[in-house]
C-alpha atoms as a PDB file:
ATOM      1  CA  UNK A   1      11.223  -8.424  -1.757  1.00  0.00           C
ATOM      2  CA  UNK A   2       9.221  -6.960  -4.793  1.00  0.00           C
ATOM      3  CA  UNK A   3       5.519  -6.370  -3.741  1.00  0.00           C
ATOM      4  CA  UNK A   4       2.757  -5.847  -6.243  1.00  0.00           C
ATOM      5  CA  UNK A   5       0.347  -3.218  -4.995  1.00  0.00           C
ATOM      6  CA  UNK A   6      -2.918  -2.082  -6.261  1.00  0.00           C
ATOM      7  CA  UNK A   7      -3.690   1.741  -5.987  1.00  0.00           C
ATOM      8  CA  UNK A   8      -6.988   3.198  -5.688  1.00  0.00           C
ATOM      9  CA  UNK A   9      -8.186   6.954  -5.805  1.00  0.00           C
ATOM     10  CA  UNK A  10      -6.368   9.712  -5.113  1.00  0.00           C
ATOM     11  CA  UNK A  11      -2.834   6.670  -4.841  1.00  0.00           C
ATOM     12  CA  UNK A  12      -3.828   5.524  -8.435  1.00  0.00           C
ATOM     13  CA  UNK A  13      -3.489   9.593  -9.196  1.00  0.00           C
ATOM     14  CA  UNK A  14      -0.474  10.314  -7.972  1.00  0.00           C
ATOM     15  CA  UNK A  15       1.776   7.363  -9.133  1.00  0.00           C
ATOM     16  CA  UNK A  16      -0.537   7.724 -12.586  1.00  0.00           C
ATOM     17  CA  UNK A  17      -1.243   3.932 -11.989  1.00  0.00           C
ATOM     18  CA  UNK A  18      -3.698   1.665 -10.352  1.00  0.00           C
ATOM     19  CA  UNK A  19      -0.865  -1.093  -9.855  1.00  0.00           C
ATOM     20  CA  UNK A  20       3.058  -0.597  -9.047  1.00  0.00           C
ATOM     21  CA  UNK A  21       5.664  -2.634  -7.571  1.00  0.00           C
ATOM     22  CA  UNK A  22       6.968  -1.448  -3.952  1.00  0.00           C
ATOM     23  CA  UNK A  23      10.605  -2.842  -3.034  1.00  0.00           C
ATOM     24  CA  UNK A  24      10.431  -3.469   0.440  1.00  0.00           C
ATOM     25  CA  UNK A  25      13.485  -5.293   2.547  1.00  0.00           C
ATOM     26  CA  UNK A  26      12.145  -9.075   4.511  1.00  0.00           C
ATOM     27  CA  UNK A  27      10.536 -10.046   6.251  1.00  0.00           C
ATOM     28  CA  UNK A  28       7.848  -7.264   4.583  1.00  0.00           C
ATOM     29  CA  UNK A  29       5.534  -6.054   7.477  1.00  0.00           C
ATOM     30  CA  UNK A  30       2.385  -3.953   6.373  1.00  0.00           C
ATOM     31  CA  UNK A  31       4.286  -0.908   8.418  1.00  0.00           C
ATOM     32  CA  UNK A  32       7.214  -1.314   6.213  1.00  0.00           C
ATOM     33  CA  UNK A  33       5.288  -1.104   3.025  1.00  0.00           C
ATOM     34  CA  UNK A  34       3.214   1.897   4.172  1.00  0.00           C
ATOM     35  CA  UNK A  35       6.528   3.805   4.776  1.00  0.00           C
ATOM     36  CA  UNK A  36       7.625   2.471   1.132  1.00  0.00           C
ATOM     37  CA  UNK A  37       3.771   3.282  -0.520  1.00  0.00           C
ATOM     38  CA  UNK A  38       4.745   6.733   0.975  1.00  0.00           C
ATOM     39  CA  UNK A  39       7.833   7.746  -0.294  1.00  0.00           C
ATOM     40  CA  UNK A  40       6.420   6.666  -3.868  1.00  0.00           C
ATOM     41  CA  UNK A  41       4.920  10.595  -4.537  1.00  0.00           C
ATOM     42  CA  UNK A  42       4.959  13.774  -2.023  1.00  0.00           C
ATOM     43  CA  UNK A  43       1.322  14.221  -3.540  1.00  0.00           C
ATOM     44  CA  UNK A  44       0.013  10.826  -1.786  1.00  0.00           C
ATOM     45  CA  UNK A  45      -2.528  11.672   1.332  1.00  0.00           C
ATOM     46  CA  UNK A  46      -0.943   9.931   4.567  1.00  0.00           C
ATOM     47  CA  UNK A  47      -1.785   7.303   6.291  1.00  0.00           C
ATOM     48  CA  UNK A  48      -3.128   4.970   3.812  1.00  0.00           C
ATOM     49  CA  UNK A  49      -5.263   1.596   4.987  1.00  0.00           C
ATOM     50  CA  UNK A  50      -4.105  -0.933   3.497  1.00  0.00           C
ATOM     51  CA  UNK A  51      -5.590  -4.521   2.517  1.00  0.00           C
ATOM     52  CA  UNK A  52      -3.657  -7.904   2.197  1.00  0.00           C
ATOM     53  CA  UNK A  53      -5.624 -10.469   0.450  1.00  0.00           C
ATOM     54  CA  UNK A  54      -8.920  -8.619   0.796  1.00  0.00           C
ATOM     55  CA  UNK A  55      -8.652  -7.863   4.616  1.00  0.00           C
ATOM     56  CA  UNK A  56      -7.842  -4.626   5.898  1.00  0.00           C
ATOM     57  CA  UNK A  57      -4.415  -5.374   7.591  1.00  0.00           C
ATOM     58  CA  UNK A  58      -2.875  -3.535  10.804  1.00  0.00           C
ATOM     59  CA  UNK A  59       1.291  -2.431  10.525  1.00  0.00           C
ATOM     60  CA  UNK A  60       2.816  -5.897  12.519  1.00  0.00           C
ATOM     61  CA  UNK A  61       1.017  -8.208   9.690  1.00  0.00           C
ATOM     62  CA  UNK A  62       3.306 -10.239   7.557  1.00  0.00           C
ATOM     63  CA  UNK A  63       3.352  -9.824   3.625  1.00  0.00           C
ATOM     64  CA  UNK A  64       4.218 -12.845   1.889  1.00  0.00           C
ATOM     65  CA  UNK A  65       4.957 -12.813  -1.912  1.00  0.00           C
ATOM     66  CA  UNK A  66       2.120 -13.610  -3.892  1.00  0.00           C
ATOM     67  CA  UNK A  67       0.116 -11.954  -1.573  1.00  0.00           C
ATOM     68  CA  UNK A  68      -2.938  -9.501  -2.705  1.00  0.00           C
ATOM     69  CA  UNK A  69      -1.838  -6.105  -1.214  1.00  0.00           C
ATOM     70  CA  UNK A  70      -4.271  -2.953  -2.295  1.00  0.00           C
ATOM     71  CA  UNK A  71      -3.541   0.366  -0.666  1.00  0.00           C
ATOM     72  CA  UNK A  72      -7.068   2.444  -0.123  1.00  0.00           C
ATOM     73  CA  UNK A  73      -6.706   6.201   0.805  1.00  0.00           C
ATOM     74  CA  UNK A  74      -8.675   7.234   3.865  1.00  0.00           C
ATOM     75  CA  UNK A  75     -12.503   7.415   3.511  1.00  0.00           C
ATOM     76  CA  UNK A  76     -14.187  10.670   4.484  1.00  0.00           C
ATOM     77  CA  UNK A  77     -17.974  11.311   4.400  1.00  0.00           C
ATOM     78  CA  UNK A  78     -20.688  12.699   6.177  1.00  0.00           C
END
């Protein structure tokens, strides 16, 4: 399944695009797509958090097509 995913920060940087489109084999878990988000540029930061129609999403959550997937690099402050 095709997956349209929105890139933010340093992920927008790397692929040198805030949106892409991540082939990813069904039934598309959130785990899969990480692993697929990944492989995209060796210059991404790991672990990414990733949101599926505005709601941060854990790795057994199902993606269904026409779903709203963004992937948000890791948040560090202090």
């Amino acid at each position: 399944m095709n997956i349209q995913v929105r890139l933010f920060a340093a992920y927008a940087d790397a692929v040198g695009s805030g949106q892409t489109t991540v082939s990813v084999p069904d039934p598309v878990t959130v785990g899969a797509l990480r692993t697929a988000v990944s492989a995209l540029s060796p210059a991404l930061p790991l672990r990414p958090i990733i949101a599926v129609n505005e709601k941060y999403a854990t790795d057994d959550v199902t993606i269904s097509e026409g779903d709203e997937v963004a992937v948000i690099p890791p948040v560090a402050g202090g």
